[in-house]
Structures are given as structure tokens and as C-alpha cells.
PDB file of N, CA and C in Angstrom:
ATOM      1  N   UNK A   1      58.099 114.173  97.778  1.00  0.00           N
ATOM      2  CA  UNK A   1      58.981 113.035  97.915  1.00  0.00           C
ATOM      3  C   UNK A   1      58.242 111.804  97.377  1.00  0.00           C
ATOM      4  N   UNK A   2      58.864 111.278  96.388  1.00  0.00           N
ATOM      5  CA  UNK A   2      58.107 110.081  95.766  1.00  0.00           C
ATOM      6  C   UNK A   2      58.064 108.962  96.801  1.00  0.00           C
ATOM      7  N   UNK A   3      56.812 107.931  96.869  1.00  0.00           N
ATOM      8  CA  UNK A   3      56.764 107.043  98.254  1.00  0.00           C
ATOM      9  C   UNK A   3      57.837 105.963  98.490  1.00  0.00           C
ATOM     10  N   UNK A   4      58.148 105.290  96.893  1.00  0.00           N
ATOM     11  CA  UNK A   4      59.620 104.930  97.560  1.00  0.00           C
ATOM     12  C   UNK A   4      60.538 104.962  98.386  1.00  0.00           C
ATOM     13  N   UNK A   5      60.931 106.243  98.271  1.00  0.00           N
ATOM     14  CA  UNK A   5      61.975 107.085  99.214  1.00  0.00           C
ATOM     15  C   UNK A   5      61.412 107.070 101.068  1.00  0.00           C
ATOM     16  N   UNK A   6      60.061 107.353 100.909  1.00  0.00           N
ATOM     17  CA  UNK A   6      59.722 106.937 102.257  1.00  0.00           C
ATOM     18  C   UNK A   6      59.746 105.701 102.454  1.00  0.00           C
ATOM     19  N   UNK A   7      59.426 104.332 101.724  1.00  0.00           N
ATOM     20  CA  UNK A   7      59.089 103.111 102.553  1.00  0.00           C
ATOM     21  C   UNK A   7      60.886 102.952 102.901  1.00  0.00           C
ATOM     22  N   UNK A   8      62.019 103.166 101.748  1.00  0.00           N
ATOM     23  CA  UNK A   8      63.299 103.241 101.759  1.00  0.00           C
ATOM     24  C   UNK A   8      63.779 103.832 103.516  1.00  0.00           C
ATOM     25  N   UNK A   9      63.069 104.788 103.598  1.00  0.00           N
ATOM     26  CA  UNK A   9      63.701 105.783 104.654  1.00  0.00           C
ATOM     27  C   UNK A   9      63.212 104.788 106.011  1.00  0.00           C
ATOM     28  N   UNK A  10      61.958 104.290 105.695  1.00  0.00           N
ATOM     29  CA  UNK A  10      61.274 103.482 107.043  1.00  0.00           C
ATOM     30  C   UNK A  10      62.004 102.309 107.327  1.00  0.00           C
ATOM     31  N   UNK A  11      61.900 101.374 105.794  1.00  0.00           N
ATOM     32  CA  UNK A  11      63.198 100.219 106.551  1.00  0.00           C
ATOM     33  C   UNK A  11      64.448 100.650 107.176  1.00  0.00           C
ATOM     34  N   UNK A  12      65.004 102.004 106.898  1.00  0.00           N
ATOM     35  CA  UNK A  12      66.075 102.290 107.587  1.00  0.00           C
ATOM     36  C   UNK A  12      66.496 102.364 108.752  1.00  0.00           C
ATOM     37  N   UNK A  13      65.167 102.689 109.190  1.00  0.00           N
ATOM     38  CA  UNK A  13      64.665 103.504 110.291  1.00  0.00           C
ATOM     39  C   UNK A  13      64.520 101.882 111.247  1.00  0.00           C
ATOM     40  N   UNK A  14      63.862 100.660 110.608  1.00  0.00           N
ATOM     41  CA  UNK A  14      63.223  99.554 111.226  1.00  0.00           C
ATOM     42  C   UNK A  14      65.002  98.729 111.371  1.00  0.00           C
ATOM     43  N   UNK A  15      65.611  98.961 110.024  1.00  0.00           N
ATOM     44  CA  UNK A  15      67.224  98.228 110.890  1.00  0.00           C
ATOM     45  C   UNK A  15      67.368  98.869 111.687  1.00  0.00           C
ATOM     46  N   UNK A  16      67.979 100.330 111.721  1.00  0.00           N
ATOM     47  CA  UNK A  16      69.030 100.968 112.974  1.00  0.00           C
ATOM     48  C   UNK A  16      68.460 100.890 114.276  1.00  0.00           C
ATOM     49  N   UNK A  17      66.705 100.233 114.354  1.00  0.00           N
ATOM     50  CA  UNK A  17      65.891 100.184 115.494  1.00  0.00           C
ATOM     51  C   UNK A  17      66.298  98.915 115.720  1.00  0.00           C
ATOM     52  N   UNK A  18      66.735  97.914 114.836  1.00  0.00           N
ATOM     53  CA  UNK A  18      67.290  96.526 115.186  1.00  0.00           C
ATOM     54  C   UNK A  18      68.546  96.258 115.881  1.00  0.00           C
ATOM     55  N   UNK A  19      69.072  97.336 115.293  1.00  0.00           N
ATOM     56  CA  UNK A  19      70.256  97.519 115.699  1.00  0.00           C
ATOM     57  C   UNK A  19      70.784  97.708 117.078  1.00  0.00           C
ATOM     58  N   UNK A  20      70.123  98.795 117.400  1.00  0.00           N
ATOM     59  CA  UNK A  20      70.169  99.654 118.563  1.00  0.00           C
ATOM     60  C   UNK A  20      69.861  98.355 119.556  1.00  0.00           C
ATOM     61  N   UNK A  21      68.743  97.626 119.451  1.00  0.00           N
ATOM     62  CA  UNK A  21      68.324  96.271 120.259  1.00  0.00           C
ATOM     63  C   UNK A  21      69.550  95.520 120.286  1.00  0.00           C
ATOM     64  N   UNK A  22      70.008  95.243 119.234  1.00  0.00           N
ATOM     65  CA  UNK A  22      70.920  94.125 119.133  1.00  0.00           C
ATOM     66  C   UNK A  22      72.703  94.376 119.563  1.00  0.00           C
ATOM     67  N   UNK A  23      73.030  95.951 119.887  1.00  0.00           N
ATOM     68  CA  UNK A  23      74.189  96.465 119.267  1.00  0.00           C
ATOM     69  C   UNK A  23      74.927  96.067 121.219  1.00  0.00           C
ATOM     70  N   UNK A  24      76.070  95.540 121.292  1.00  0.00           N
ATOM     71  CA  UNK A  24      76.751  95.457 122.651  1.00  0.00           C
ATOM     72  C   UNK A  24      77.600  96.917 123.167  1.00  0.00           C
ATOM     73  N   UNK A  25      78.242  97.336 121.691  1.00  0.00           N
ATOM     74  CA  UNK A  25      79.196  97.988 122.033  1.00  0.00           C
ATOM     75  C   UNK A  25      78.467  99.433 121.667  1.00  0.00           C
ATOM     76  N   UNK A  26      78.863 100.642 123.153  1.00  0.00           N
ATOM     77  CA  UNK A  26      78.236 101.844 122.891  1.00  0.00           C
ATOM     78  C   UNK A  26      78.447 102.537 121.676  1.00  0.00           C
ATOM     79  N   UNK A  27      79.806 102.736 120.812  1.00  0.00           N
ATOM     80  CA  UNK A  27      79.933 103.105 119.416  1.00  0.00           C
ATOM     81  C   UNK A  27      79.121 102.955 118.783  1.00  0.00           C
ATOM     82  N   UNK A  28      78.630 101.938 118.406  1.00  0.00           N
ATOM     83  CA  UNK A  28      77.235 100.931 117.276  1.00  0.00           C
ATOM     84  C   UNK A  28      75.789 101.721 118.159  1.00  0.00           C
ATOM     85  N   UNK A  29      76.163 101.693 119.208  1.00  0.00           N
ATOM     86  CA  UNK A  29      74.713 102.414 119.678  1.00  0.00           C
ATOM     87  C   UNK A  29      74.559 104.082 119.321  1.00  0.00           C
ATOM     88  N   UNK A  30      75.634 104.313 119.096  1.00  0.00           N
ATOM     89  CA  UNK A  30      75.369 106.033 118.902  1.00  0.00           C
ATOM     90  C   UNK A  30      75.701 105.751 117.400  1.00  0.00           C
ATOM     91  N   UNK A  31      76.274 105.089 116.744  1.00  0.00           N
ATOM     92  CA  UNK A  31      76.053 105.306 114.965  1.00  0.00           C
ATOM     93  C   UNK A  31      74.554 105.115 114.389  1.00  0.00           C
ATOM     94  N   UNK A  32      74.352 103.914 115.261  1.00  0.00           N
ATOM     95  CA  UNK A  32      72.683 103.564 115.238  1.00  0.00           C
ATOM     96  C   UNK A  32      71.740 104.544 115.092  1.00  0.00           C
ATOM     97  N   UNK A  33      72.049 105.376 116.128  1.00  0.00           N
ATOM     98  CA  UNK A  33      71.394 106.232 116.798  1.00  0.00           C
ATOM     99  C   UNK A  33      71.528 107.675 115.560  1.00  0.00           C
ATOM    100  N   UNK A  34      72.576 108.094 115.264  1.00  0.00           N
ATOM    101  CA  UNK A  34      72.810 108.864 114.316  1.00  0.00           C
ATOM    102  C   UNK A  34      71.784 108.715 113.195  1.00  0.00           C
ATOM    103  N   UNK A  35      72.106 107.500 112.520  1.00  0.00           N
ATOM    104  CA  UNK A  35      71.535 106.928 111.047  1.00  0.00           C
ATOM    105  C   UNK A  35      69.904 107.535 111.475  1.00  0.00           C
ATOM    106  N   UNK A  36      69.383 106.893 112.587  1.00  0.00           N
ATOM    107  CA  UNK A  36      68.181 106.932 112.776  1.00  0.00           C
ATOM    108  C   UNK A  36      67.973 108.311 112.789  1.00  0.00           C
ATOM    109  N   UNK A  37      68.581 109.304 113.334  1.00  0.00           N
ATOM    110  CA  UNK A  37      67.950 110.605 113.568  1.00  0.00           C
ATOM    111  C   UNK A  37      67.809 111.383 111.933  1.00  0.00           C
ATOM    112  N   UNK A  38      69.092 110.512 110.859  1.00  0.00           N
ATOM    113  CA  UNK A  38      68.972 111.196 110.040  1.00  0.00           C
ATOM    114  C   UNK A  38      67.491 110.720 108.723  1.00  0.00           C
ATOM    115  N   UNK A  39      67.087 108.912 109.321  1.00  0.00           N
ATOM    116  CA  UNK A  39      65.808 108.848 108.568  1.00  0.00           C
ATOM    117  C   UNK A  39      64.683 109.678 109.109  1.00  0.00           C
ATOM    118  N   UNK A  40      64.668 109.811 110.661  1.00  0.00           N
ATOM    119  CA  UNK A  40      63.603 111.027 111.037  1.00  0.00           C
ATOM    120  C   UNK A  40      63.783 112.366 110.415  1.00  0.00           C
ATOM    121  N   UNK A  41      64.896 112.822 110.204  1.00  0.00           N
ATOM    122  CA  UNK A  41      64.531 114.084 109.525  1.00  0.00           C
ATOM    123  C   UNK A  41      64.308 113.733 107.712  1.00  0.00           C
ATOM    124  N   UNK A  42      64.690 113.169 107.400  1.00  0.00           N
ATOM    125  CA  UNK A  42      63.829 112.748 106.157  1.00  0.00           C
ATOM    126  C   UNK A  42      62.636 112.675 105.719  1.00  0.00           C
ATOM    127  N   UNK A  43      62.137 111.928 107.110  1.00  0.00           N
ATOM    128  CA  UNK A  43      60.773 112.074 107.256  1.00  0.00           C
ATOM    129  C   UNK A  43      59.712 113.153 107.407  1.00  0.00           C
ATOM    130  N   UNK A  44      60.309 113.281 108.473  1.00  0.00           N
ATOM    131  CA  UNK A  44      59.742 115.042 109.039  1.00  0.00           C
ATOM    132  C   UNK A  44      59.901 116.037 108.130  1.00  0.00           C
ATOM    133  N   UNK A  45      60.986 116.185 107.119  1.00  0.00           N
ATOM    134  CA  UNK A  45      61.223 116.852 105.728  1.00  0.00           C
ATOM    135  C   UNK A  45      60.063 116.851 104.988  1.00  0.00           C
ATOM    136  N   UNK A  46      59.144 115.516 104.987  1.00  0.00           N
ATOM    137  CA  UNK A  46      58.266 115.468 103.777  1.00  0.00           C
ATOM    138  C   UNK A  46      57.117 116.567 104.277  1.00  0.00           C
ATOM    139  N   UNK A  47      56.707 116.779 105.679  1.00  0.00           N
ATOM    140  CA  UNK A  47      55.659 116.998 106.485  1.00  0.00           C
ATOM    141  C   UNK A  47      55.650 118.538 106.932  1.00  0.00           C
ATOM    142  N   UNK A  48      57.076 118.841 107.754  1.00  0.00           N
ATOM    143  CA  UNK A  48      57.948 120.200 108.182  1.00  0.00           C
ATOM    144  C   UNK A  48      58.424 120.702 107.188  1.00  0.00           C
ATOM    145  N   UNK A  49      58.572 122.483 107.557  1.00  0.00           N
ATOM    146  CA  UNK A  49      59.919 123.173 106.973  1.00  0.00           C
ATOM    147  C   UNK A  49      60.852 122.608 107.215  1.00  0.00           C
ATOM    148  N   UNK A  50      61.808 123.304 106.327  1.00  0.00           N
ATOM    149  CA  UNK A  50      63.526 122.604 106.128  1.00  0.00           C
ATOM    150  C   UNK A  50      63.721 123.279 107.701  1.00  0.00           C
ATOM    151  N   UNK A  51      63.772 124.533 108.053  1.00  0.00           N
ATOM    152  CA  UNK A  51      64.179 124.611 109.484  1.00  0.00           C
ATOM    153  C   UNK A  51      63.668 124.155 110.547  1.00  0.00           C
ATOM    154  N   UNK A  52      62.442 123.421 110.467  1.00  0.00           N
ATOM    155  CA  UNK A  52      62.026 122.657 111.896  1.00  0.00           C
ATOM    156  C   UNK A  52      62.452 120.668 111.598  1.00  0.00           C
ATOM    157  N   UNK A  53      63.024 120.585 110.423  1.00  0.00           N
ATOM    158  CA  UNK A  53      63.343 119.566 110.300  1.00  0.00           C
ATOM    159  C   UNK A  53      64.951 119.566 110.859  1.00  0.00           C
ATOM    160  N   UNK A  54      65.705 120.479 109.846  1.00  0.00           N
ATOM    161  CA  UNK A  54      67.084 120.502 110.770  1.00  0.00           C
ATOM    162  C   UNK A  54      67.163 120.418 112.344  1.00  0.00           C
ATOM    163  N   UNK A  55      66.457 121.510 112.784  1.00  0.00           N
ATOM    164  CA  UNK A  55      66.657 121.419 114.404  1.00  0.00           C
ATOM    165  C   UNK A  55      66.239 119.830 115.080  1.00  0.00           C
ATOM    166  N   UNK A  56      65.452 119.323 114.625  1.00  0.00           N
ATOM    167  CA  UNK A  56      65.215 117.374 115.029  1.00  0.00           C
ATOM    168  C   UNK A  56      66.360 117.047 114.923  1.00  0.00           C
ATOM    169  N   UNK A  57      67.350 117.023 113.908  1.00  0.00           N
ATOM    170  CA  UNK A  57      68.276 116.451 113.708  1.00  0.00           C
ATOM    171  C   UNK A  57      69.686 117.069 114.413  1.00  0.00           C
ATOM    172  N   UNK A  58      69.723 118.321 114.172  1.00  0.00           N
ATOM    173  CA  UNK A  58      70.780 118.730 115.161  1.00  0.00           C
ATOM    174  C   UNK A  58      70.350 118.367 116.242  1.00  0.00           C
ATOM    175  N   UNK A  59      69.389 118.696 117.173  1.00  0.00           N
ATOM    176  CA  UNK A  59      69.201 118.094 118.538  1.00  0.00           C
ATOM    177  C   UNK A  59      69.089 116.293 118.721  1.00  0.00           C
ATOM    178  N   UNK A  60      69.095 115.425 117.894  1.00  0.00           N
ATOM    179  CA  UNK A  60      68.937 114.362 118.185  1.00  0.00           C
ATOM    180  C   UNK A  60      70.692 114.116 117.664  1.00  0.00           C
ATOM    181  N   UNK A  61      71.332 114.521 117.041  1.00  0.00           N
ATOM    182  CA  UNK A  61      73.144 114.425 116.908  1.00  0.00           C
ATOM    183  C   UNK A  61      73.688 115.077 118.334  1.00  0.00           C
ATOM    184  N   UNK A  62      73.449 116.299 118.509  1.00  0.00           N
ATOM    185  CA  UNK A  62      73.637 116.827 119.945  1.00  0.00           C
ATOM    186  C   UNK A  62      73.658 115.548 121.643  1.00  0.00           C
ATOM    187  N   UNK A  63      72.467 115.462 120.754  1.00  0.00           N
ATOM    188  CA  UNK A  63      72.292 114.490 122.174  1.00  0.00           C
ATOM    189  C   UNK A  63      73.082 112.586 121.976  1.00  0.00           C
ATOM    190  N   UNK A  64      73.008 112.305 120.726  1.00  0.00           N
ATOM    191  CA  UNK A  64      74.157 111.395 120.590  1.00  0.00           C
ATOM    192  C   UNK A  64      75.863 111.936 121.027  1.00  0.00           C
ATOM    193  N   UNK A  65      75.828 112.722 120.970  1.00  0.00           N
ATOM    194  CA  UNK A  65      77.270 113.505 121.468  1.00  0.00           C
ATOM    195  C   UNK A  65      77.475 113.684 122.714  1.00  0.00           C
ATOM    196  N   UNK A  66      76.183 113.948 123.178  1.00  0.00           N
ATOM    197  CA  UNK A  66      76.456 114.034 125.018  1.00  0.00           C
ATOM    198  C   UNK A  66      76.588 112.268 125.410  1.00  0.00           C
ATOM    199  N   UNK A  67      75.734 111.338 124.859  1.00  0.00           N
ATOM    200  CA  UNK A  67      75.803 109.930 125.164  1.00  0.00           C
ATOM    201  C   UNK A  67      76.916 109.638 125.235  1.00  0.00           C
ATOM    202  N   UNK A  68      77.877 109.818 123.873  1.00  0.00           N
ATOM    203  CA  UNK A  68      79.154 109.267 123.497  1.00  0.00           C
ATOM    204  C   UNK A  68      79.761 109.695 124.529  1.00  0.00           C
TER     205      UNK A  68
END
């Protein structure tokens, strides 16, 4: 993964963390929350297999679903 794409993936990661601080309404907190799980597996992509990266992300959508 060229480093771009990571510093890209990190500011993403540093709004939806702004977000989440800033957000009133629970909707915005679980989209927040989504976006973010999907720059962590981006991340974890560069580092993990593709299957221990998916499961981060299904379990961190899972658990935005039980929130909602």
C-alpha cells in the first residue's frame, strides 16, 4: 500500500474520531462509527491477512448494529 493511502486512511480515521466527539444525534454516531471501522480495516489490511482483517470489520459493523 503506497504511504499516501495510509496518511489518507489516518486523517479519516482522525475526522470520524472528531466526529464521534462532536456528533448529538445517535445516527451520526453509528455512521461515524462505521467509516471508522472501515479505515481500521484498511489499516490492519496493510499488516493482516485479508481474513483477519475482514473479521475487525464485520465485528466492529456487528456491533454498530447492536448500538443502533
Amino acid at each position: 500500500m503506497p504511504p499516501f493511502l495510509s496518511w489518507v486512511v489516518i486523517v479519516l480515521i482522525a475526522v470520524t474520531s472528531m466526529g464521534i466527539l462532536l456528533a448529538r444525534d445517535w445516527r451520526w454516531l453509528i455512521i461515524f462509527l462505521s467509516a471508522q471501522y472501515i479505515g481500521v480495516f484498511i489499516l490492519t489490511l496493510e499488516h493482516w491477512p485479508l481474513g483477519m482483517s475482514t473479521v475487525k470489520v464485520i465485528a466492529g459493523w456487528m456491533s454498530a448494529a447492536i448500538l443502533a
